[in-house]
Protein backbone atom coordinates (compact mmCIF):
# COMPACT_ATOMS: atom_id res chain seq x y z
CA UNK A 1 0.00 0.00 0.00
CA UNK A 2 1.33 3.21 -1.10
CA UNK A 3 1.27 6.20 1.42
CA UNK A 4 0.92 9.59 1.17
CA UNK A 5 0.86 12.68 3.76
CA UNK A 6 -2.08 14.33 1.92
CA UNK A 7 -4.84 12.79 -0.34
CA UNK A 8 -7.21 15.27 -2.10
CA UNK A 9 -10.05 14.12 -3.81
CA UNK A 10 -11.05 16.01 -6.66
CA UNK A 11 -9.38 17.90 -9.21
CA UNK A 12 -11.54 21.08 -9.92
CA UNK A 13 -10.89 24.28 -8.27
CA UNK A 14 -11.05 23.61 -4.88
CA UNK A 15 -8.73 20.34 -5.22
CA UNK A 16 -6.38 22.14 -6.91
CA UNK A 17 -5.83 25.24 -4.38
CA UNK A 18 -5.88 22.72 -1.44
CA UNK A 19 -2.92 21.27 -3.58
CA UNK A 20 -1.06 24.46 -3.47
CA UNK A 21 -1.77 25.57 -0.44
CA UNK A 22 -0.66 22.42 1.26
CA UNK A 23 2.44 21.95 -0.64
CA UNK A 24 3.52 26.08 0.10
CA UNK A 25 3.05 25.27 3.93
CA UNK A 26 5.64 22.36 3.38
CA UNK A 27 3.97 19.25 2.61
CA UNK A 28 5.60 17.28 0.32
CA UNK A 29 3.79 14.09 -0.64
CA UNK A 30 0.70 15.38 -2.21
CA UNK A 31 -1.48 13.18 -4.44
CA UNK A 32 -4.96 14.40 -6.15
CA UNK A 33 -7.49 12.21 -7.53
CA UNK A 34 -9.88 13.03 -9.90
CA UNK A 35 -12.25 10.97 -11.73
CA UNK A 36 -12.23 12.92 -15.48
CA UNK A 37 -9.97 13.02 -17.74
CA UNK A 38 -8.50 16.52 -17.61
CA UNK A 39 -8.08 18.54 -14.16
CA UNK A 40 -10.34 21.62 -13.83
CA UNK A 41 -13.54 19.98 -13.16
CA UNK A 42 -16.75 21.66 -14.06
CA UNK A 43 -14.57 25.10 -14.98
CA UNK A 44 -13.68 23.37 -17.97
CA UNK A 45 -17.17 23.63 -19.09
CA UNK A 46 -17.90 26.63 -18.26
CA UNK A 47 -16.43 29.22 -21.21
CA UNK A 48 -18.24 32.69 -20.21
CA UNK A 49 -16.42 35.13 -18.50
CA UNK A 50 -16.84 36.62 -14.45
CA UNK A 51 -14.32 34.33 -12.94
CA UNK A 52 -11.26 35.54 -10.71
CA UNK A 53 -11.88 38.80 -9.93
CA UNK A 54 -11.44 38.31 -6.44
CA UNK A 55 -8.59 35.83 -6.84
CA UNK A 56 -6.67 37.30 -9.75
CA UNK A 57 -7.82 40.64 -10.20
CA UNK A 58 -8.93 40.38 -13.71
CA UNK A 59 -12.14 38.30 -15.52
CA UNK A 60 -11.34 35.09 -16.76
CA UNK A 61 -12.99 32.44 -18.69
CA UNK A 62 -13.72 29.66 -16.69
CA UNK A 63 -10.97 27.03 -18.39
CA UNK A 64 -8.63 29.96 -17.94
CA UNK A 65 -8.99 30.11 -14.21
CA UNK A 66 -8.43 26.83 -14.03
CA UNK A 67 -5.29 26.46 -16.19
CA UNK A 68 -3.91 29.24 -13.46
CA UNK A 69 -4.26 26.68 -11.29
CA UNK A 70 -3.36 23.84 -12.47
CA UNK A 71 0.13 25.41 -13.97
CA UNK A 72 0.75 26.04 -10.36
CA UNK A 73 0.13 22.67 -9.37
CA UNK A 74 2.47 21.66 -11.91
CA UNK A 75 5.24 23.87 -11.47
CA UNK A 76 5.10 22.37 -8.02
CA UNK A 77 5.77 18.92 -9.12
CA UNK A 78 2.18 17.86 -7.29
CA UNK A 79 1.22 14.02 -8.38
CA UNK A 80 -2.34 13.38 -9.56
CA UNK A 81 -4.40 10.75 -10.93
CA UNK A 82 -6.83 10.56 -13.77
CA UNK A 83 -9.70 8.95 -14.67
CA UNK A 84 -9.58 7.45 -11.00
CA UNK A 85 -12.81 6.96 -9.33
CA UNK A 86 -12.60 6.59 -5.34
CA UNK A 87 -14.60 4.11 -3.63
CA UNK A 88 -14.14 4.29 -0.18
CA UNK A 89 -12.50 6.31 2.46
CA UNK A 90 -12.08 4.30 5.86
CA UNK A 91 -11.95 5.91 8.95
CA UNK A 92 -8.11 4.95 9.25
CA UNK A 93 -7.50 7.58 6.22
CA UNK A 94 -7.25 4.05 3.71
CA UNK A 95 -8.35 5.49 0.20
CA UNK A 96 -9.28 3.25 -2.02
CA UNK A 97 -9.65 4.10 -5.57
CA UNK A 98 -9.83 2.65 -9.25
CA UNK A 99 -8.54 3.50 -12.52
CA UNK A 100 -8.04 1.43 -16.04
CA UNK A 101 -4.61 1.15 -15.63
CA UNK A 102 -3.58 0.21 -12.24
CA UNK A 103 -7.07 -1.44 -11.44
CA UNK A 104 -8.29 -1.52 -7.35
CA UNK A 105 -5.45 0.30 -5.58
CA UNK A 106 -5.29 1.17 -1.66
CA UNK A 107 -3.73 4.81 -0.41
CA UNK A 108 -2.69 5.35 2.83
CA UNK A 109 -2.91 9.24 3.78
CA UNK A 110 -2.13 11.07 7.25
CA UNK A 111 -4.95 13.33 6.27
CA UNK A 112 -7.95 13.76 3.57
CA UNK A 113 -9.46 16.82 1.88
CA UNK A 114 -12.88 15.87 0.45
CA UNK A 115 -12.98 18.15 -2.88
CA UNK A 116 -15.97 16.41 -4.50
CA UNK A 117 -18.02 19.41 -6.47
CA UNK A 118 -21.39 18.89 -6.32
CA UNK A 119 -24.24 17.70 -8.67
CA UNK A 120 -27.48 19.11 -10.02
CA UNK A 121 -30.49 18.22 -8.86
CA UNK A 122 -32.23 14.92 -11.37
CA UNK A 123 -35.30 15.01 -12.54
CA UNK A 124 -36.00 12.12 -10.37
CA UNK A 125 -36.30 14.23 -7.52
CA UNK A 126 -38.27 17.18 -9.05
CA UNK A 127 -41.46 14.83 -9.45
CA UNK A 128 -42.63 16.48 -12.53
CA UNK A 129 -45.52 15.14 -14.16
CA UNK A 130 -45.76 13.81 -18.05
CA UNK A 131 -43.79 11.30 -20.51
CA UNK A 132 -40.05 10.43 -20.46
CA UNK A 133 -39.39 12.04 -23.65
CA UNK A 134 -35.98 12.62 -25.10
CA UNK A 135 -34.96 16.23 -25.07
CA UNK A 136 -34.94 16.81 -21.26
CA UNK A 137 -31.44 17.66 -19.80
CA UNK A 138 -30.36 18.96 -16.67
CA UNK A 139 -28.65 22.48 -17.50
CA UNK A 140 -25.06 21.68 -16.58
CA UNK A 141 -25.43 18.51 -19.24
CA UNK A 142 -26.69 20.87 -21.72
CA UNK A 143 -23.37 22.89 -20.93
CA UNK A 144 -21.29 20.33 -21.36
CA UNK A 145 -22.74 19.05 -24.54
CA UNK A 146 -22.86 22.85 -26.11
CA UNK A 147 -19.45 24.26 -24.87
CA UNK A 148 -17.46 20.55 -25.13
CA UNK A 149 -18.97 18.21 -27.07
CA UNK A 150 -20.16 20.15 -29.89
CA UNK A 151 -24.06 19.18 -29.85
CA UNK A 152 -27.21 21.52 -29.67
CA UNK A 153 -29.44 20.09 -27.30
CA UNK A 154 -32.41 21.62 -29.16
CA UNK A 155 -33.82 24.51 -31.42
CA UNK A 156 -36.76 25.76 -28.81
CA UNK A 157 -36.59 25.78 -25.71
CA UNK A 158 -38.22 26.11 -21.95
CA UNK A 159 -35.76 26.25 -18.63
CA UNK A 160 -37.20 25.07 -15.22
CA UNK A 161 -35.66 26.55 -12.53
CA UNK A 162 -33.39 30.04 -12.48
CA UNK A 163 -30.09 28.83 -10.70
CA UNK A 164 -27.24 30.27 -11.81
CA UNK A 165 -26.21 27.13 -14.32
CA UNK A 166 -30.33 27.83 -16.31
CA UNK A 167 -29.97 32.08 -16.58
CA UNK A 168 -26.38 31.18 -18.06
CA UNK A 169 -27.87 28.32 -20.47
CA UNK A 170 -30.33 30.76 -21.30
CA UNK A 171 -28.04 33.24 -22.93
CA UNK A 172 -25.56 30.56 -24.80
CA UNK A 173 -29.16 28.35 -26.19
CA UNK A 174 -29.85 32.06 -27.46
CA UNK A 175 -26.26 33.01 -29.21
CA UNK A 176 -26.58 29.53 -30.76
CA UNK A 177 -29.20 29.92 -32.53
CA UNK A 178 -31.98 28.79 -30.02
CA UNK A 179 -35.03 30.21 -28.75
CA UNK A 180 -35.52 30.46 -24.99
CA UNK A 181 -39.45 30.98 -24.52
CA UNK A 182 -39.62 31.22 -21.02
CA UNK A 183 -38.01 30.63 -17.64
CA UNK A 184 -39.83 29.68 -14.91
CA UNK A 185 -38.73 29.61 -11.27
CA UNK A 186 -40.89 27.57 -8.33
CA UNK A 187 -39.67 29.95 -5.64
CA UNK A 188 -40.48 33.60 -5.28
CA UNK A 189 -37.61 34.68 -6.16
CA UNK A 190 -34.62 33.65 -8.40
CA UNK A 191 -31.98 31.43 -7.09
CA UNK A 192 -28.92 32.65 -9.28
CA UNK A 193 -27.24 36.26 -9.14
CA UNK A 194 -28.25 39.22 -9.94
CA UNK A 195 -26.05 40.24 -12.19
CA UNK A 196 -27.00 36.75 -14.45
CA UNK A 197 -30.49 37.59 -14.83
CA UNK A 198 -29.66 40.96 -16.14
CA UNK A 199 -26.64 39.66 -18.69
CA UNK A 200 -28.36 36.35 -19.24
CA UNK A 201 -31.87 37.41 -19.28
CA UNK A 202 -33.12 41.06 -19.29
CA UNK A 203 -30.06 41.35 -22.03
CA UNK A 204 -32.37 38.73 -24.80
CA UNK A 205 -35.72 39.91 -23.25
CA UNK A 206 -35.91 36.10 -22.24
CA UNK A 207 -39.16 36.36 -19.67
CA UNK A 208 -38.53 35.09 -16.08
CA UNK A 209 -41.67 33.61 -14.36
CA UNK A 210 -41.51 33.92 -10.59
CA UNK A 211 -43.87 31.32 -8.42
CA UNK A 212 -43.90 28.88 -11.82
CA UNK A 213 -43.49 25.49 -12.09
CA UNK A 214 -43.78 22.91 -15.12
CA UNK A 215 -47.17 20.72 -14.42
CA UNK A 216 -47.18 18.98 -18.00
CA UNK A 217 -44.81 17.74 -20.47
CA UNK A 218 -45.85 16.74 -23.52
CA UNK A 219 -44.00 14.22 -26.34
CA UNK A 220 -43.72 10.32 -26.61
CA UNK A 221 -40.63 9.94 -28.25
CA UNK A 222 -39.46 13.73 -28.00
CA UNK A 223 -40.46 16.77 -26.01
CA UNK A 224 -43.29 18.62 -27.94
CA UNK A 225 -44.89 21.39 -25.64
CA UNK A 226 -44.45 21.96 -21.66
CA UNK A 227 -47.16 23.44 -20.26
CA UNK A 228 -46.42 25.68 -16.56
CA UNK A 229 -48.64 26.95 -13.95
CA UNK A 230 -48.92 29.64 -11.60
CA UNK A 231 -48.27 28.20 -7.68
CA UNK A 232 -49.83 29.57 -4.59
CA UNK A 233 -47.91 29.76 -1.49
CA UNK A 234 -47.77 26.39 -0.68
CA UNK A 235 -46.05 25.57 -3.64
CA UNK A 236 -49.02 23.61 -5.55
CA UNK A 237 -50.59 24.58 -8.83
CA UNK A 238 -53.26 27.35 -9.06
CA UNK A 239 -55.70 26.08 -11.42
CA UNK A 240 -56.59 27.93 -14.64
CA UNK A 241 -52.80 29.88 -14.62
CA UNK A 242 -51.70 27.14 -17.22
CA UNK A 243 -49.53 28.31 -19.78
CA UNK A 244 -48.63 25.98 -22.90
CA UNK A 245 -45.42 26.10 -24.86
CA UNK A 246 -44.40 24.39 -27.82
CA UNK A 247 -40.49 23.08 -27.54
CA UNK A 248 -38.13 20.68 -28.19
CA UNK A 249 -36.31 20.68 -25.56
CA UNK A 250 -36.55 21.44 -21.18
CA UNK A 251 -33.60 22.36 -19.72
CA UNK A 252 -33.39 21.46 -15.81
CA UNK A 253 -31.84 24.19 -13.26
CA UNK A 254 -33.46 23.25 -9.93
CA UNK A 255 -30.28 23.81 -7.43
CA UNK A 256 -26.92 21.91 -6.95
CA UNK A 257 -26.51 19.18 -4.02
CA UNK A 258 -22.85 18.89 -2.87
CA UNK A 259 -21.45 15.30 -4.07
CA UNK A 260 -21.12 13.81 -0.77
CA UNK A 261 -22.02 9.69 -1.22
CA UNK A 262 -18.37 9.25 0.03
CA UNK A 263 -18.05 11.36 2.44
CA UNK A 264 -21.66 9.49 4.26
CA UNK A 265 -20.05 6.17 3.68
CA UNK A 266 -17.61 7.19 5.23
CA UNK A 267 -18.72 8.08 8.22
CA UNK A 268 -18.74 11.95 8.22
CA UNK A 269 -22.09 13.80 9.71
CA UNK A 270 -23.56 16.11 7.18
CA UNK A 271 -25.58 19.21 7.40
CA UNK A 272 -29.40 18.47 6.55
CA UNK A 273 -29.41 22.35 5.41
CA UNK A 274 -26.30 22.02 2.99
CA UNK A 275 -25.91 18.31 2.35
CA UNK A 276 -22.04 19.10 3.08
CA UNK A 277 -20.11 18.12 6.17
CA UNK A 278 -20.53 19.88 9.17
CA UNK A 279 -16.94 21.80 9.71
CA UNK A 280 -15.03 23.17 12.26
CA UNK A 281 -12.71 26.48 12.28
CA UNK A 282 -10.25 24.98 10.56
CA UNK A 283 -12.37 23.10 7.81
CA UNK A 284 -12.14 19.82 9.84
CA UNK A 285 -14.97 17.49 9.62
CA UNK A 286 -15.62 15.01 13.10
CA UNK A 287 -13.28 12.59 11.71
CA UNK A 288 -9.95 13.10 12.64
CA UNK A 289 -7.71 14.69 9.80
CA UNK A 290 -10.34 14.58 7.14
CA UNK A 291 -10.96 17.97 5.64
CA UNK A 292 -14.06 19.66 3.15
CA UNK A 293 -13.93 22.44 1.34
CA UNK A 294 -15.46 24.05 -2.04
CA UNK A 295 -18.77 23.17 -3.11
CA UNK A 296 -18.92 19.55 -1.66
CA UNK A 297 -18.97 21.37 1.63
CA UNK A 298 -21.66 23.71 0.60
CA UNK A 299 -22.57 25.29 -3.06
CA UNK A 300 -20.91 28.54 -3.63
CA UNK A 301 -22.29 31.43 -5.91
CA UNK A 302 -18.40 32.74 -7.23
CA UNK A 303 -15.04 30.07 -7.49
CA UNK A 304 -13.04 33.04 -6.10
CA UNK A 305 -14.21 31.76 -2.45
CA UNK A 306 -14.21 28.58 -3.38
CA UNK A 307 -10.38 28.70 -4.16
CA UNK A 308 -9.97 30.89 -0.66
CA UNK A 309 -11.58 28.45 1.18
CA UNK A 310 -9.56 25.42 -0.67
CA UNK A 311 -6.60 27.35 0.50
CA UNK A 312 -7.48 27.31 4.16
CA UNK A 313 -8.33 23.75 3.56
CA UNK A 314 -4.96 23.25 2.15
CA UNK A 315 -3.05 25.27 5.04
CA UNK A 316 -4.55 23.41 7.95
CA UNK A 317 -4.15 20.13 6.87
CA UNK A 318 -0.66 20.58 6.31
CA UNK A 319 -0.43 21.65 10.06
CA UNK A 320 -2.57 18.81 11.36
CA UNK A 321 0.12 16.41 9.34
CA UNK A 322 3.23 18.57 10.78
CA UNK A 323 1.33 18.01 14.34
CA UNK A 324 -0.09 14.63 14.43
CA UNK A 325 -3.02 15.52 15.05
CA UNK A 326 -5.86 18.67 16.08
CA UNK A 327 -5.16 20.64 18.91
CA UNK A 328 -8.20 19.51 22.05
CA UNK A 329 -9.66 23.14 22.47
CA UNK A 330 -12.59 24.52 23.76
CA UNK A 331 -15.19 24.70 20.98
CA UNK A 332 -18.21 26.84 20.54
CA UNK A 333 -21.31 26.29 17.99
CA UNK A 334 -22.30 29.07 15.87
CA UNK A 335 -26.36 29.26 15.83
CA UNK A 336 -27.91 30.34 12.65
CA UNK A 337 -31.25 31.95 13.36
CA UNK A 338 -34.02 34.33 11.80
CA UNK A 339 -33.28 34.26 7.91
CA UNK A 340 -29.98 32.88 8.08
CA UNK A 341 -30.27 29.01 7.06
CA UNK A 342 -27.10 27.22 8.20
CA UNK A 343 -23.05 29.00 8.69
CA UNK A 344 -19.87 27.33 7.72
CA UNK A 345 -18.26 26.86 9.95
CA UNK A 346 -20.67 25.37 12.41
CA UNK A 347 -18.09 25.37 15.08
CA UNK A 348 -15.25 27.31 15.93
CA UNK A 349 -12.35 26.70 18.61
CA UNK A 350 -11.62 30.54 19.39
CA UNK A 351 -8.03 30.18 20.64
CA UNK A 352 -7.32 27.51 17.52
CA UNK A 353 -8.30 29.52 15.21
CA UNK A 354 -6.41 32.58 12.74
CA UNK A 355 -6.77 36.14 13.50
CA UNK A 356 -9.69 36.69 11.16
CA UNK A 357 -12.35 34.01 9.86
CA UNK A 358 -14.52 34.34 7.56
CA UNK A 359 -18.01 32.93 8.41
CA UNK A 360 -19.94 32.20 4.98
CA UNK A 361 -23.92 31.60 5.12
CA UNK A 362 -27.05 31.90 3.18
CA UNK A 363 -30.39 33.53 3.86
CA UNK A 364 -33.77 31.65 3.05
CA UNK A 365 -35.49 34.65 1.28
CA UNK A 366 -35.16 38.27 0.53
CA UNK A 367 -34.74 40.74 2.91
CA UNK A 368 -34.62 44.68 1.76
CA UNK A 369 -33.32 47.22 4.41
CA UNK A 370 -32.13 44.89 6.85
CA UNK A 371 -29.08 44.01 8.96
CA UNK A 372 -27.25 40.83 9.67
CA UNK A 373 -26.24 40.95 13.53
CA UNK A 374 -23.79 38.92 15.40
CA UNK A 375 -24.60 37.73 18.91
CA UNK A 376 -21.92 36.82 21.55
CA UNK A 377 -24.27 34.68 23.73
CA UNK A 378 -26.84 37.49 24.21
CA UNK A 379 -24.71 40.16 23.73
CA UNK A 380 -25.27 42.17 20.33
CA UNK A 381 -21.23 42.66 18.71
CA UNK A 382 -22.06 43.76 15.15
CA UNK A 383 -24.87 45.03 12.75
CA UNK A 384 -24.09 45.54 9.28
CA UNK A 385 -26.79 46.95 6.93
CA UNK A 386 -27.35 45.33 3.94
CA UNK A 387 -29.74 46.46 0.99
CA UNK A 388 -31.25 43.76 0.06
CA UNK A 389 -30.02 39.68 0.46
CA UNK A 390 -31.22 37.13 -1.41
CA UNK A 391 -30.67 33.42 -0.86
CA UNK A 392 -28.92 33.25 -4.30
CA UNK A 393 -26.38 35.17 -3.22
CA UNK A 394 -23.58 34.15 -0.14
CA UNK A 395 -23.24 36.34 2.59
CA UNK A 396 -20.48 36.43 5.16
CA UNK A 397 -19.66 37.81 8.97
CA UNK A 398 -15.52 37.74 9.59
CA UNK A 399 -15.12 36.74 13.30
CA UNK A 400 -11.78 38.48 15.26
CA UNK A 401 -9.79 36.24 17.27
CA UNK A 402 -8.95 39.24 19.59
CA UNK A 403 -12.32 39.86 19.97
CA UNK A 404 -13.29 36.64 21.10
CA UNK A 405 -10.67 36.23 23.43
CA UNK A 406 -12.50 38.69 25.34
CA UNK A 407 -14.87 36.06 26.23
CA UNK A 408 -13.72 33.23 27.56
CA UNK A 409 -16.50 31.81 28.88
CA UNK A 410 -18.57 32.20 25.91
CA UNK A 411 -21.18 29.12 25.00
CA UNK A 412 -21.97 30.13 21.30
CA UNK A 413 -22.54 32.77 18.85
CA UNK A 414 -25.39 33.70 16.84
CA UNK A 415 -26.06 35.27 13.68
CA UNK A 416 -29.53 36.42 12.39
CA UNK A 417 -31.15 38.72 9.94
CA UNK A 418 -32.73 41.69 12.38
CA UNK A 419 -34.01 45.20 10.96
CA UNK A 420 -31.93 47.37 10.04
């Protein structure tokens, strides 16, 4: 069995800066896995622009942001795998993984990062009524097909669902020659960014149906006409709202779900809000030296953080392999209450911990003219106005070490959305 002091699995973005990050802070045996056949992960797919400002100070493509990367990870002689599946992680660090070549092999690591992406939701779980036509693809397929492989999914076309991946489809169906009739989103608001539904969107004068949800589709062999109604507030169909369109083709953009089969099997507890691991301060899941970040721990709206919080990944797993293990430290649970629908991370060890962290979250609506406060037990510490939140879009609260150490009896902290 072959060791290694690190074992990162995954090879998009957030496998890749773990890689650096680790290696810089003096690890030396470094292997990724990743089950494709090119490192980037789903960057490679993606070729529109608005990546790296944050991380590079200037708008890449999506492949371009990830060649960054993985020149650095070359440049610093970092081993990886290909077209390597992992099947197992045991709760002794044993990886065990597959590839053509080599067939079942065993890795031992000191410790894991779990770098896994996530998936989009099937249809499967959308329970949508009507045929099993051909010419119904999940929007990050349709990407892949379009942007890699070469194919048009279809001439006319209906999207279900306004995540980020659907208002971006929407926009590259229409420069290739499609027509986008309509997209329709369940919840009362959109799920993706702002800024998508104006370039993606407003841009084509592609119409955006709020509280809409597909209740027929229509086709035997292939997708003919989807027909979408109106919901009330408890989600179900109003009758008499229905709306037919004739298509080819229903695109599928219903949310992401971080990729976590392994991580359950292997015996890490996961968040029921984020499907991710619950994390400590330092990325840590409750197993011992095994490590989360990117969107496997929970989705992310820009790869910018996704990268930052790969690095931080990267950085203290190389000091939990220089160490031997985590320091014991008092630990205190961060509550999320009032809007905000789960924090990463969930726990914190306030003398462990760096000078500043960064604590990421989402809202479950939108809230105009409010403020997100931060609660030392019942003490108020901060209120920061905010405009207007939406659950598309991540917010954050940065916690100071200094400031905590203030209270060293403290039993948690809690963040909410209050008025402003």
């Amino acid at each position: 069995m072959k060791a290694y002091d690190l074992i990162i699995i995954g090879g998009g973005p957030a496998g890749l800066a773990a890689a650096v990050a680790a290696r810089d802070n003096g690890i030396e045996s470094i292997l990724i896995l990743e089950r494709d056949k090119q490192l980037g992960g789903i960057l490679n797919q993606c070729i529109h622009n608005g990546f790296g400002l944050h991380t590079f100070k200037e708008e890449l493509t999506g492949p371009e942001y990830a060649a960054r990367f993985i020149e650095q990870v070359k440049e610093r002689k970092i081993e990886y795998k290909l077209n390597t599946m992992v099947m197992d992680i045991s709760h002794e660090k044993v990886v065990t993984a597959m590839n053509r070549e080599e067939g079942m092999i065993l890795l031992q690591a000191k410790a894991v990062i779990l770098a896994m992406g996530c998936r989009e939701r099937s249809r499967g779980a959308l329970n949508i009524p009507g045929y099993r036509p051909a010419g119904i693809y999940s929007a990050g397929t349709a990407q892949r097909l379009v942007n890699m492989e070469g194919y048009m999914p279809g001439r006319e076309v209906v999207i279900l669902g306004s995540g980020d991946i659907g208002l971006i489809m929407a926009r590259r169906m229409t420069l290739e020659g499609a027509k986008v009739k309509v997209v329709a989103e369940l919840m009362p608001y959109s799920g993706g960014l702002k800024r998508n539904i104006v370039q993606c969107l407003n841009d084509f004068d592609i119409p955006l149906k709020l509280s809409h949800t597909v209740v027929d589709i229509e086709g035997k062999d292939r997708v003919k006409a989807v027909t979408i109604a109106e919901v009330g507030p408890d989600r179900r169909p109003i009758p008499g709202t229905e709306e037919r369109y004739e298509c080819d083709t229903l695109l599928l953009s219903c949310g992401l779900i971080p990729e976590n089969e392994l991580s359950k099997s292997a015996g890490v507890d996961l968040s029921p809000i984020t499907s991710g691991p619950i994390v400590n301060d330092s990325l840590e899941t409750n197993i011992d030296g095994v490590f989360a970040c990117g969107n496997v721990l929970h989705v992310h709206d820009l790869v910018d953080y996704v990268s930052q919080e790969a690095g931080t990944a990267g950085k203290n797993a190389a000091a939990y392999i220089k160490e031997g293990k985590t320091a014991d430290a008092k630990t205190v649970e961060i509550l999320p209450v009032d809007g905000v629908r789960y924090t990463v991370p969930k726990y914190i060890r306030p003398t462990e911990m760096e000078d500043t962290l960064t604590v990421r979250f989402r809202v479950g609506d939108v809230y105009k003219n409010c403020a997100i406060a931060t609660y030392f037990d019942d003490e108020l510490i901060s209120k920061r106005k905010r405009p207007v939140m939406a659950p598309g879009e991540m917010e954050q609260v940065i916690l100071q070490k200094s400031k905590l150490a203030d209270y060293p009896d403290l039993k948690h902290i809690t963040i909410k959305i209050e008025e402003a």
